[in-house]
C-alpha atoms as a PDB file:
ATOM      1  CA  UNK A   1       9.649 -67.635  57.461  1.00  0.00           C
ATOM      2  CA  UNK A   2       9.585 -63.713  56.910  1.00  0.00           C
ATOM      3  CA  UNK A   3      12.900 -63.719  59.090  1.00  0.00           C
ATOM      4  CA  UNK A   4      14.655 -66.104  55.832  1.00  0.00           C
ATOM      5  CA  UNK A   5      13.803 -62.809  53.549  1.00  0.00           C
ATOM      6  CA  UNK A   6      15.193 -59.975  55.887  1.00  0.00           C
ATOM      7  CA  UNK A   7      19.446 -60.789  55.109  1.00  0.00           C
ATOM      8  CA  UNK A   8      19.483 -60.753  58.618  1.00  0.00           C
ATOM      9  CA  UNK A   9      23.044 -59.819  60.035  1.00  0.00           C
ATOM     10  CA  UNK A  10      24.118 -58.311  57.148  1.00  0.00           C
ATOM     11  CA  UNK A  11      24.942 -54.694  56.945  1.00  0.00           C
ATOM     12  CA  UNK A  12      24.293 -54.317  53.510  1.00  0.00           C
ATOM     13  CA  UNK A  13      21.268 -55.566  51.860  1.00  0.00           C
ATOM     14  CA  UNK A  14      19.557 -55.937  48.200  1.00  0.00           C
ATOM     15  CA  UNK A  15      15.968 -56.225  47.118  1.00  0.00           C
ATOM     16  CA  UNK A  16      13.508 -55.729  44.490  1.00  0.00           C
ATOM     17  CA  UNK A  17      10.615 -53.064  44.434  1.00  0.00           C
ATOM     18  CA  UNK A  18       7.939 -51.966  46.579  1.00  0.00           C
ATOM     19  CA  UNK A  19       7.537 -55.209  48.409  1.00  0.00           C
ATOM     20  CA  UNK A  20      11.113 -55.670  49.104  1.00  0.00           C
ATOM     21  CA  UNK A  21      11.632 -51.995  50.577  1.00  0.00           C
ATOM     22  CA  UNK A  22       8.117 -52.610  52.868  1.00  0.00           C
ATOM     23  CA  UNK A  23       9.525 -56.083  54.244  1.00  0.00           C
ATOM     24  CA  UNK A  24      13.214 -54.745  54.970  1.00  0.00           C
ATOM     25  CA  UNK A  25      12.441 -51.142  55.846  1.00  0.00           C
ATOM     26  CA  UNK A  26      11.339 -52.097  59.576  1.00  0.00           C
ATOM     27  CA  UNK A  27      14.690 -54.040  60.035  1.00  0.00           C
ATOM     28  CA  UNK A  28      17.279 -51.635  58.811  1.00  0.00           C
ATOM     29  CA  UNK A  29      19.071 -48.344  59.647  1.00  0.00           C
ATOM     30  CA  UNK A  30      18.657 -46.572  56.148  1.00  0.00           C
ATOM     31  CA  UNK A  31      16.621 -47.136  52.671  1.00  0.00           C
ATOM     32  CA  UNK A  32      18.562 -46.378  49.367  1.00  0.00           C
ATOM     33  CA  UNK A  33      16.355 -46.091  46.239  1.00  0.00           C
ATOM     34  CA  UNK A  34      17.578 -47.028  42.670  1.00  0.00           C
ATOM     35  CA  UNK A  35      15.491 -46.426  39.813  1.00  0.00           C
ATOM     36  CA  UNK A  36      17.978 -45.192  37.174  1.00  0.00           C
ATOM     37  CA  UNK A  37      15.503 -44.459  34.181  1.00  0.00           C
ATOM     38  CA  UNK A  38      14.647 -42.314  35.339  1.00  0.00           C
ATOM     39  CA  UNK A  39      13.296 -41.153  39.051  1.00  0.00           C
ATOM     40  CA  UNK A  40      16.451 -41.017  41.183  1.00  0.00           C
ATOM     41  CA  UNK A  41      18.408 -40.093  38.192  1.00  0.00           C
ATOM     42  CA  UNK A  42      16.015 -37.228  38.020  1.00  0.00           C
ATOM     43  CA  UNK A  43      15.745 -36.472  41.842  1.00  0.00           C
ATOM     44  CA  UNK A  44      19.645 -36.343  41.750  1.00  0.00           C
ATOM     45  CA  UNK A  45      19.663 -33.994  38.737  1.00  0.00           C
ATOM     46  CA  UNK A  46      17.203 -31.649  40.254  1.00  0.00           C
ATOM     47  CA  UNK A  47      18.907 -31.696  43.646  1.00  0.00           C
ATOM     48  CA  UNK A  48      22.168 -30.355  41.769  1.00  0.00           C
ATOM     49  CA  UNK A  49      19.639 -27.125  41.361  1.00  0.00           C
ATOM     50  CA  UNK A  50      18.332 -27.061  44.388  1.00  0.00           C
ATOM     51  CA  UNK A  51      15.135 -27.973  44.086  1.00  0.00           C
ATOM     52  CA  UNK A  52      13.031 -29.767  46.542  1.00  0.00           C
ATOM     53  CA  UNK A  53      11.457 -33.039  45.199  1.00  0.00           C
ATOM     54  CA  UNK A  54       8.600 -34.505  46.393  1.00  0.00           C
ATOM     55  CA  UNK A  55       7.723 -38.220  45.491  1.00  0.00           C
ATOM     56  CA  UNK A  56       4.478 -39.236  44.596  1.00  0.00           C
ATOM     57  CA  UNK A  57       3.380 -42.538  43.759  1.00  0.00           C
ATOM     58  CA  UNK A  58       0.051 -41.135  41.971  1.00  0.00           C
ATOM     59  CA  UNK A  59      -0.161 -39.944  37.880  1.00  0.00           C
ATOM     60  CA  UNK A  60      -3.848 -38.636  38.264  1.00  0.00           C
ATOM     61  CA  UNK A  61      -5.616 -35.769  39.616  1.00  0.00           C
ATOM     62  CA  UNK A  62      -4.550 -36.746  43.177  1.00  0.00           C
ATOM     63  CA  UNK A  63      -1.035 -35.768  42.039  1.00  0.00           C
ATOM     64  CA  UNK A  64      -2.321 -32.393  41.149  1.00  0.00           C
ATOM     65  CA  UNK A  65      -3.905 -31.515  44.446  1.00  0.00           C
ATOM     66  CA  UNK A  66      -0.522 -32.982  46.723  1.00  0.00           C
ATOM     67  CA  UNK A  67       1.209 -30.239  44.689  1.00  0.00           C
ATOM     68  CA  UNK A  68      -1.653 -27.864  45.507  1.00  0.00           C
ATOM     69  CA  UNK A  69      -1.533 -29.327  49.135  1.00  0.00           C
ATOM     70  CA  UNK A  70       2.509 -28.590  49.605  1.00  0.00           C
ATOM     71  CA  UNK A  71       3.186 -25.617  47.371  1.00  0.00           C
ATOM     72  CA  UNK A  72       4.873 -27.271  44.545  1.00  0.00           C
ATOM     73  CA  UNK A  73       5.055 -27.418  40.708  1.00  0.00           C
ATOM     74  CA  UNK A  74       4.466 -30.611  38.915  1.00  0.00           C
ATOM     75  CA  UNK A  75       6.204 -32.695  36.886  1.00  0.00           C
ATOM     76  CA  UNK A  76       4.218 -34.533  33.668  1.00  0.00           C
ATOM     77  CA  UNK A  77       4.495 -37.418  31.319  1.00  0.00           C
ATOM     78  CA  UNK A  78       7.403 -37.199  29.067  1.00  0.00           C
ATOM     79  CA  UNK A  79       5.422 -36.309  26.040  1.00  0.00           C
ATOM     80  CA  UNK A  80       3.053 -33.973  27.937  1.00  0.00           C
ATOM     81  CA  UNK A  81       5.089 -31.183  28.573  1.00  0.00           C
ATOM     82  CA  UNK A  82       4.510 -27.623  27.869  1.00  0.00           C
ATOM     83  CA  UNK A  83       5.241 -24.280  28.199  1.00  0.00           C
ATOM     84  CA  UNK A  84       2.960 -23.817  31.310  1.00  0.00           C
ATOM     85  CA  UNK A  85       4.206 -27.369  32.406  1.00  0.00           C
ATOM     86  CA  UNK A  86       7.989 -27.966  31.476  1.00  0.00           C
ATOM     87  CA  UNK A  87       8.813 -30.588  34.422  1.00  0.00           C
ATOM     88  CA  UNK A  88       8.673 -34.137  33.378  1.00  0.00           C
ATOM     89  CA  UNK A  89      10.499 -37.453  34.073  1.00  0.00           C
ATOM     90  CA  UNK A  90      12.941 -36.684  31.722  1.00  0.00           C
ATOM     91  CA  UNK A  91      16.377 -35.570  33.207  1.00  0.00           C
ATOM     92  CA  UNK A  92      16.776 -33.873  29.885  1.00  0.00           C
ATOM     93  CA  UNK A  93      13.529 -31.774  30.263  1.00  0.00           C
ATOM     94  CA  UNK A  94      14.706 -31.056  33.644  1.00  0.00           C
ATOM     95  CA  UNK A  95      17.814 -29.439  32.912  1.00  0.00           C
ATOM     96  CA  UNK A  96      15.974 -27.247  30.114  1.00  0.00           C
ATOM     97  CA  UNK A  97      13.146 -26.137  32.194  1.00  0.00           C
ATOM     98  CA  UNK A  98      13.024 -23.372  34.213  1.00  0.00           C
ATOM     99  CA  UNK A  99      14.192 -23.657  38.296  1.00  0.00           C
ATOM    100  CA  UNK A 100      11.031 -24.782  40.843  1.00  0.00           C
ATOM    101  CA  UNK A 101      11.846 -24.296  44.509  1.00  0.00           C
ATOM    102  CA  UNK A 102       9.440 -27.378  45.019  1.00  0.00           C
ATOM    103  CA  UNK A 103       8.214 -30.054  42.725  1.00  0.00           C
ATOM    104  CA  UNK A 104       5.996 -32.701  42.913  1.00  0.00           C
ATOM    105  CA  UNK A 105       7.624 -36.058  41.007  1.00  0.00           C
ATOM    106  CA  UNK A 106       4.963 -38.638  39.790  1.00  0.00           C
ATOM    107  CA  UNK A 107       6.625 -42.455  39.141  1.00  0.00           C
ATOM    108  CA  UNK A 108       4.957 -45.948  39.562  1.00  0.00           C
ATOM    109  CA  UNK A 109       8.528 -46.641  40.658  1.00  0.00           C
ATOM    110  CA  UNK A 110      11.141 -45.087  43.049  1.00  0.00           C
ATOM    111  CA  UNK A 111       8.703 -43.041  44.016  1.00  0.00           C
ATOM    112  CA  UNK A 112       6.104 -44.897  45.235  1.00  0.00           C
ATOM    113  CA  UNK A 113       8.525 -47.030  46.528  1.00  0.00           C
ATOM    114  CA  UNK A 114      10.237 -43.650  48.604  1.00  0.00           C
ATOM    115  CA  UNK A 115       6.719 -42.971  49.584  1.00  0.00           C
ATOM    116  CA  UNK A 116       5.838 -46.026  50.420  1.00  0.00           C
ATOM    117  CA  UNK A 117       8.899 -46.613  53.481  1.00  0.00           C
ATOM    118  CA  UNK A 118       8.116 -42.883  54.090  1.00  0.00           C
ATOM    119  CA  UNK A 119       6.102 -44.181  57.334  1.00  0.00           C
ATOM    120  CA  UNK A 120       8.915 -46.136  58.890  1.00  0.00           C
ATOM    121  CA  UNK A 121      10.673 -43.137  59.403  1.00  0.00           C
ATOM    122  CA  UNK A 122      14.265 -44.734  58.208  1.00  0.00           C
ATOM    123  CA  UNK A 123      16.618 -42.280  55.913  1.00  0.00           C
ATOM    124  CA  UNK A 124      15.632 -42.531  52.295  1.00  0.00           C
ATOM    125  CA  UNK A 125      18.477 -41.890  49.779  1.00  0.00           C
ATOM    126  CA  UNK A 126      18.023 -41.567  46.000  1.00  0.00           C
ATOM    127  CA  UNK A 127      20.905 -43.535  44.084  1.00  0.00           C
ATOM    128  CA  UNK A 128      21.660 -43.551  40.606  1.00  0.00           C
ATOM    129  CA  UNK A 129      24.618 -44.133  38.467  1.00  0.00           C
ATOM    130  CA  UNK A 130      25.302 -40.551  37.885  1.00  0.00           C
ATOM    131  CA  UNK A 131      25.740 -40.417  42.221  1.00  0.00           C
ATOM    132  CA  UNK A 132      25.944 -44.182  43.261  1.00  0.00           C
ATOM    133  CA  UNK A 133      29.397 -43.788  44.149  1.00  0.00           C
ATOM    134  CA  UNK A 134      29.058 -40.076  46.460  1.00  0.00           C
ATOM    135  CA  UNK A 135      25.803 -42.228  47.645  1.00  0.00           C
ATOM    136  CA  UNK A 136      28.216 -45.068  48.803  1.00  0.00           C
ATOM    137  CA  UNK A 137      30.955 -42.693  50.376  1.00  0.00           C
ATOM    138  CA  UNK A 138      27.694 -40.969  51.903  1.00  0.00           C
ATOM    139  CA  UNK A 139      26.786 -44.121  53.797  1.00  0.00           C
ATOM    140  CA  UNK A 140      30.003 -45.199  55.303  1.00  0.00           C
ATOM    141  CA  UNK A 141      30.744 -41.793  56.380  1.00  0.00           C
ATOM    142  CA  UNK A 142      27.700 -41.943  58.149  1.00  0.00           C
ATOM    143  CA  UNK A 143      28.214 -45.362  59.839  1.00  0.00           C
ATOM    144  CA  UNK A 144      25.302 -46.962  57.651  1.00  0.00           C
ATOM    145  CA  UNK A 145      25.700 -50.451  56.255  1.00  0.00           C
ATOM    146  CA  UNK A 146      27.199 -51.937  59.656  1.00  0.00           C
ATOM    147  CA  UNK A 147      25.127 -55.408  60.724  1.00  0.00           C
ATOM    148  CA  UNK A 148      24.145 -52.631  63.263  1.00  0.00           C
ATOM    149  CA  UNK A 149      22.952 -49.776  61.158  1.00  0.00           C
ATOM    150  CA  UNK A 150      22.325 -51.854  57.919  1.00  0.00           C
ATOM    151  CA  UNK A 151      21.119 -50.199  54.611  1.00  0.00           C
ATOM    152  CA  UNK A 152      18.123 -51.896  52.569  1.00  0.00           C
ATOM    153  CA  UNK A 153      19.640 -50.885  48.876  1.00  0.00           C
ATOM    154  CA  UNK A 154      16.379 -51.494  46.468  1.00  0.00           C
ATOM    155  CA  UNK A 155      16.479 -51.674  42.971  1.00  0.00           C
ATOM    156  CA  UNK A 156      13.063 -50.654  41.408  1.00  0.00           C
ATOM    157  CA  UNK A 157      13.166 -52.668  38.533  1.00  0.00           C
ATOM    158  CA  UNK A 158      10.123 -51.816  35.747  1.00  0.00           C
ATOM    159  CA  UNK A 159       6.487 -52.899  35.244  1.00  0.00           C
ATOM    160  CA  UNK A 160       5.309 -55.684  33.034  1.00  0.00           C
ATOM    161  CA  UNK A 161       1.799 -54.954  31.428  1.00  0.00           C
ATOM    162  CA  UNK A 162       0.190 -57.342  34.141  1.00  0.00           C
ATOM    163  CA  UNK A 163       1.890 -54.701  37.017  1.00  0.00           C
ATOM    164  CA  UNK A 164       4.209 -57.058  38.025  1.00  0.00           C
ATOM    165  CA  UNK A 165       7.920 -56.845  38.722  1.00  0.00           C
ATOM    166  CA  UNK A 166      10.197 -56.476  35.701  1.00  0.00           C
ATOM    167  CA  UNK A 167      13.587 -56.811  37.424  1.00  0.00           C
ATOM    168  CA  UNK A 168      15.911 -53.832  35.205  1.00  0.00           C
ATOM    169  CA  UNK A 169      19.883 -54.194  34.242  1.00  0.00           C
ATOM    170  CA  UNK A 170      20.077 -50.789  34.899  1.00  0.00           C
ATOM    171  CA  UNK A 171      18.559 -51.038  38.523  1.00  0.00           C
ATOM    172  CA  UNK A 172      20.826 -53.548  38.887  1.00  0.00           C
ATOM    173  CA  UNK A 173      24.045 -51.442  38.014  1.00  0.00           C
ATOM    174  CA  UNK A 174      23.400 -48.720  39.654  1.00  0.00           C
ATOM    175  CA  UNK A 175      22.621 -50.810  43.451  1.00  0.00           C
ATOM    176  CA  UNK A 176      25.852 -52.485  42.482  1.00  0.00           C
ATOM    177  CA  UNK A 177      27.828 -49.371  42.216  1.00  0.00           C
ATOM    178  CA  UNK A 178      26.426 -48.268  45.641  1.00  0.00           C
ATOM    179  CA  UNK A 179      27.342 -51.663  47.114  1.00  0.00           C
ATOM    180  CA  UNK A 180      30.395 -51.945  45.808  1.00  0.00           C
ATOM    181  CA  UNK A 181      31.695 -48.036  46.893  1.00  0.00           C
ATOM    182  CA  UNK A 182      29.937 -48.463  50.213  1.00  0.00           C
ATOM    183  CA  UNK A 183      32.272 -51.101  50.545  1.00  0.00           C
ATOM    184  CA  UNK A 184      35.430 -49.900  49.157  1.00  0.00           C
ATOM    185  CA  UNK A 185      34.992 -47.449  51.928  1.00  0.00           C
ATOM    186  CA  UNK A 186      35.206 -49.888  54.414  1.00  0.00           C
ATOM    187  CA  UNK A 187      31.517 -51.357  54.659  1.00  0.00           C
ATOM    188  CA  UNK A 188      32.035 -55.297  53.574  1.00  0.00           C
ATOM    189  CA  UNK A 189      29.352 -56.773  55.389  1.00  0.00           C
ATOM    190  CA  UNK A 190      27.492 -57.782  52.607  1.00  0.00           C
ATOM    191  CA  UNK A 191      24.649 -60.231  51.916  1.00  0.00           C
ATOM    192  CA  UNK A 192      24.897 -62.569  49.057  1.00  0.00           C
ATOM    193  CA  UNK A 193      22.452 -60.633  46.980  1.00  0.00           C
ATOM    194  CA  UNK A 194      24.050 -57.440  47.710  1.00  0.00           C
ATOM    195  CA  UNK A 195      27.550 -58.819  46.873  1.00  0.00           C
ATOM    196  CA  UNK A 196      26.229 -60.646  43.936  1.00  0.00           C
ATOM    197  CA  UNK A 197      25.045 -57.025  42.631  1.00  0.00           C
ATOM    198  CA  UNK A 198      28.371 -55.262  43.465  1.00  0.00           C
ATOM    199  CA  UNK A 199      29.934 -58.268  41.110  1.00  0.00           C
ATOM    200  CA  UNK A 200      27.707 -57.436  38.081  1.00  0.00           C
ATOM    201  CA  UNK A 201      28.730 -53.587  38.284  1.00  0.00           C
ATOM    202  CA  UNK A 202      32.101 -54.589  38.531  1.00  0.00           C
ATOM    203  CA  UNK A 203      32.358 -57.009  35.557  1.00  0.00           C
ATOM    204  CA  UNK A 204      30.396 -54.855  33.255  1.00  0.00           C
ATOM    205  CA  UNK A 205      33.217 -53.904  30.886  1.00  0.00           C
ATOM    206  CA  UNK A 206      31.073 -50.588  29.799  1.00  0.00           C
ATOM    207  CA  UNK A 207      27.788 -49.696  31.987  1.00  0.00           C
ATOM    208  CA  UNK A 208      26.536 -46.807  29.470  1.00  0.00           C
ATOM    209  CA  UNK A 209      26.584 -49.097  26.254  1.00  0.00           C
ATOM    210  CA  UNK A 210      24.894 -51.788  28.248  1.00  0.00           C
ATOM    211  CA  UNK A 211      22.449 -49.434  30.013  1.00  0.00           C
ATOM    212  CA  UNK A 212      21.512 -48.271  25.901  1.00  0.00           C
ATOM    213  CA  UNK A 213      21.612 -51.838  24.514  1.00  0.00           C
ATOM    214  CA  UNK A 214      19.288 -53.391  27.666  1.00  0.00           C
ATOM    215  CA  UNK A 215      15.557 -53.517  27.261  1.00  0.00           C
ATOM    216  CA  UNK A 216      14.741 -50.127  29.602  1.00  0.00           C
ATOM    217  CA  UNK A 217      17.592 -48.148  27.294  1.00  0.00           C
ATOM    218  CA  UNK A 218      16.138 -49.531  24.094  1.00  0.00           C
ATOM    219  CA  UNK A 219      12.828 -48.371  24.813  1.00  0.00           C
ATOM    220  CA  UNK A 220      13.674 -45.071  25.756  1.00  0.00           C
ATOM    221  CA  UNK A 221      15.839 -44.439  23.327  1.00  0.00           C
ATOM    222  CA  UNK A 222      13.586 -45.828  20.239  1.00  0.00           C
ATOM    223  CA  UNK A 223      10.710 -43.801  22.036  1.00  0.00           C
ATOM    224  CA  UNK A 224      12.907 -40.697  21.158  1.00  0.00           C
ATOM    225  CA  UNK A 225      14.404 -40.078  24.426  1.00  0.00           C
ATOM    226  CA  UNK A 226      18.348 -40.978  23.720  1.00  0.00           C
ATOM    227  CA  UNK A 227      19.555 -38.062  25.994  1.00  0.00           C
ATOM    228  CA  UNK A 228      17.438 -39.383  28.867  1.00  0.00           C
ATOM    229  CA  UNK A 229      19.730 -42.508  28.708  1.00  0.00           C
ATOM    230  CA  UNK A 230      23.236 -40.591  27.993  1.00  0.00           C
ATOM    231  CA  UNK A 231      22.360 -38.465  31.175  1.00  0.00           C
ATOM    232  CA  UNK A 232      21.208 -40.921  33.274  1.00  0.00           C
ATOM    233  CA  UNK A 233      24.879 -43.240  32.145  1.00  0.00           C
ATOM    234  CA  UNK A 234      26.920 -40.107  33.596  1.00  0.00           C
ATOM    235  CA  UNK A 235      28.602 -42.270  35.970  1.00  0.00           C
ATOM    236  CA  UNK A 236      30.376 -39.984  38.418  1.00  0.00           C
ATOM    237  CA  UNK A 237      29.258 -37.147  37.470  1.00  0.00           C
ATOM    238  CA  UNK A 238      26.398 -36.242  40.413  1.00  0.00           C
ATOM    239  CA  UNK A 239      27.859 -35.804  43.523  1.00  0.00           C
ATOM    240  CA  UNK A 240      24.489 -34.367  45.102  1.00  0.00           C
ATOM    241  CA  UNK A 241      23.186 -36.971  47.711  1.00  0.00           C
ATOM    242  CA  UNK A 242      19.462 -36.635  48.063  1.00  0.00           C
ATOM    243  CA  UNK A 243      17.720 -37.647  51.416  1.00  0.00           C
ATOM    244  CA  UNK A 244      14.282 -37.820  52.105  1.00  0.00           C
ATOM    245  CA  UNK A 245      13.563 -35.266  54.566  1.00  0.00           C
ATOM    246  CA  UNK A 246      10.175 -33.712  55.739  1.00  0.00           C
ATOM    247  CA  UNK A 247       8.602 -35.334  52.334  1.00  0.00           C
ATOM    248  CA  UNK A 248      10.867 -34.260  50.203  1.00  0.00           C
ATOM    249  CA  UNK A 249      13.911 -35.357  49.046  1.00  0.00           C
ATOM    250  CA  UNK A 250      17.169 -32.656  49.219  1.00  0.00           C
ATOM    251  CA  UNK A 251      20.496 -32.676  49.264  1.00  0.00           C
ATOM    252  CA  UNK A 252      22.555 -33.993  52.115  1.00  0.00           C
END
């Protein structure tokens, strides 16, 4: 049965969370992250400086001693930052605060999902809809999302209060604009889901008012975090593509 689930013979593949990138990551080529709100829109922001980011699937005091461990800042809750600590989730804090070389990014999200297909030593790309499109271009020019060198794209989707899955519109629209500019540049093996997702991008009339009007945008936005939302609906604007190398993600 676990063959049904691996969109076997397609080159480019969609699933949800950390369980869908651990059952495709054995049985593709590359792993493309999408958690728009906010960790690859972050990751892709900070790569535009430079900086080195280092997931982390941990919000404790483990977090604070894997910075320790590789030499990096790190990032806090939203609300939590301070002078001493002005890294945070928030691509709006991170263009404010001052450049780190190396910094360690927290999220129950893409980044434990990055970390987590760390170990099956596959590419791992951060995608968002600021860069889904250079992330696209990025993975035809490389010859990934052929049946033989297929991608795994994985939306991230949010938590529920019960920890599970919460599949996101904005997860959603951002794989689909990977999909869908992998394959305008010539990659068109695509498996229904992946397809399907490439459809939705393309018949959403305006992504940034639906990304603000969906239940992820809503909540940030009435939690006082608008420009978190207008950054992270930049469509286009990112052309950093940021791989996962050496346990940390920079730019390709």
């Amino acid at each position: 049965m676990r063959e049904n689930f691996l969109q076997s013979g397609f080159g480019i593949r969609l699933e949800w969370g950390a369980t869908g990138a651990e059952r495709l990551a054995p049985d593709v080529a590359c792993l493309v992250v999408v958690d728009v709100l906010s960790f690859t829109t972050s990751v892709g922001v900070l790569a535009e400086r430079g900086t080195a980011v280092l997931p982390c699937p941990w919000r404790d005091a483990a977090a604070a001693d894997f910075a320790r461990g590789h030499g990096a800042e790190l990032a806090v809750g939203r609300r939590e930052t301070s002078e001493a600590a002005p890294w945070s989730l928030s691509p709006a804090a991170l263009r404010r605060a001052p450049f780190a070389p190396r910094l360690v990014l927290p999220s129950p999200n893409g980044s434990a999902i990055s970390a987590a297909a760390r170990p099956y030593g596959v590419p791992v790309v951060a995608a968002s809809l600021r860069n889904g499109a250079a992330v696209g271009k990025w993975l035809a020019a490389q010859g990934f999302g052929r049946p033989d060198r297929p991608v795994a794209v994985i939306a991230s989707g949010e938590r529920w209060p019960d920890g599970s899955l919460r599949p996101a519109l904005e997860d959603l629209l951002g794989a689909g604009l990977v999909i869908a500019s992998a394959a305008a540049a010539g990659q068109k093996s695509l498996s229904p889901e992946a397809a399907a997702a490439a459809d939705v991008f393309a018949a959403t009339a305006d992504v940034a008012a639906a990304v603000r009007a969906c239940s992820s945008g809503r909540e940030l936005v009435d939690g006082g975090f608008p420009e978190d939302v207008a950054i992270a609906t930049e469509l286009g604007a990112g052309q950093a593509v940021p791989v996962l190398r050496d346990g940390a993600f920079t730019a390709a």
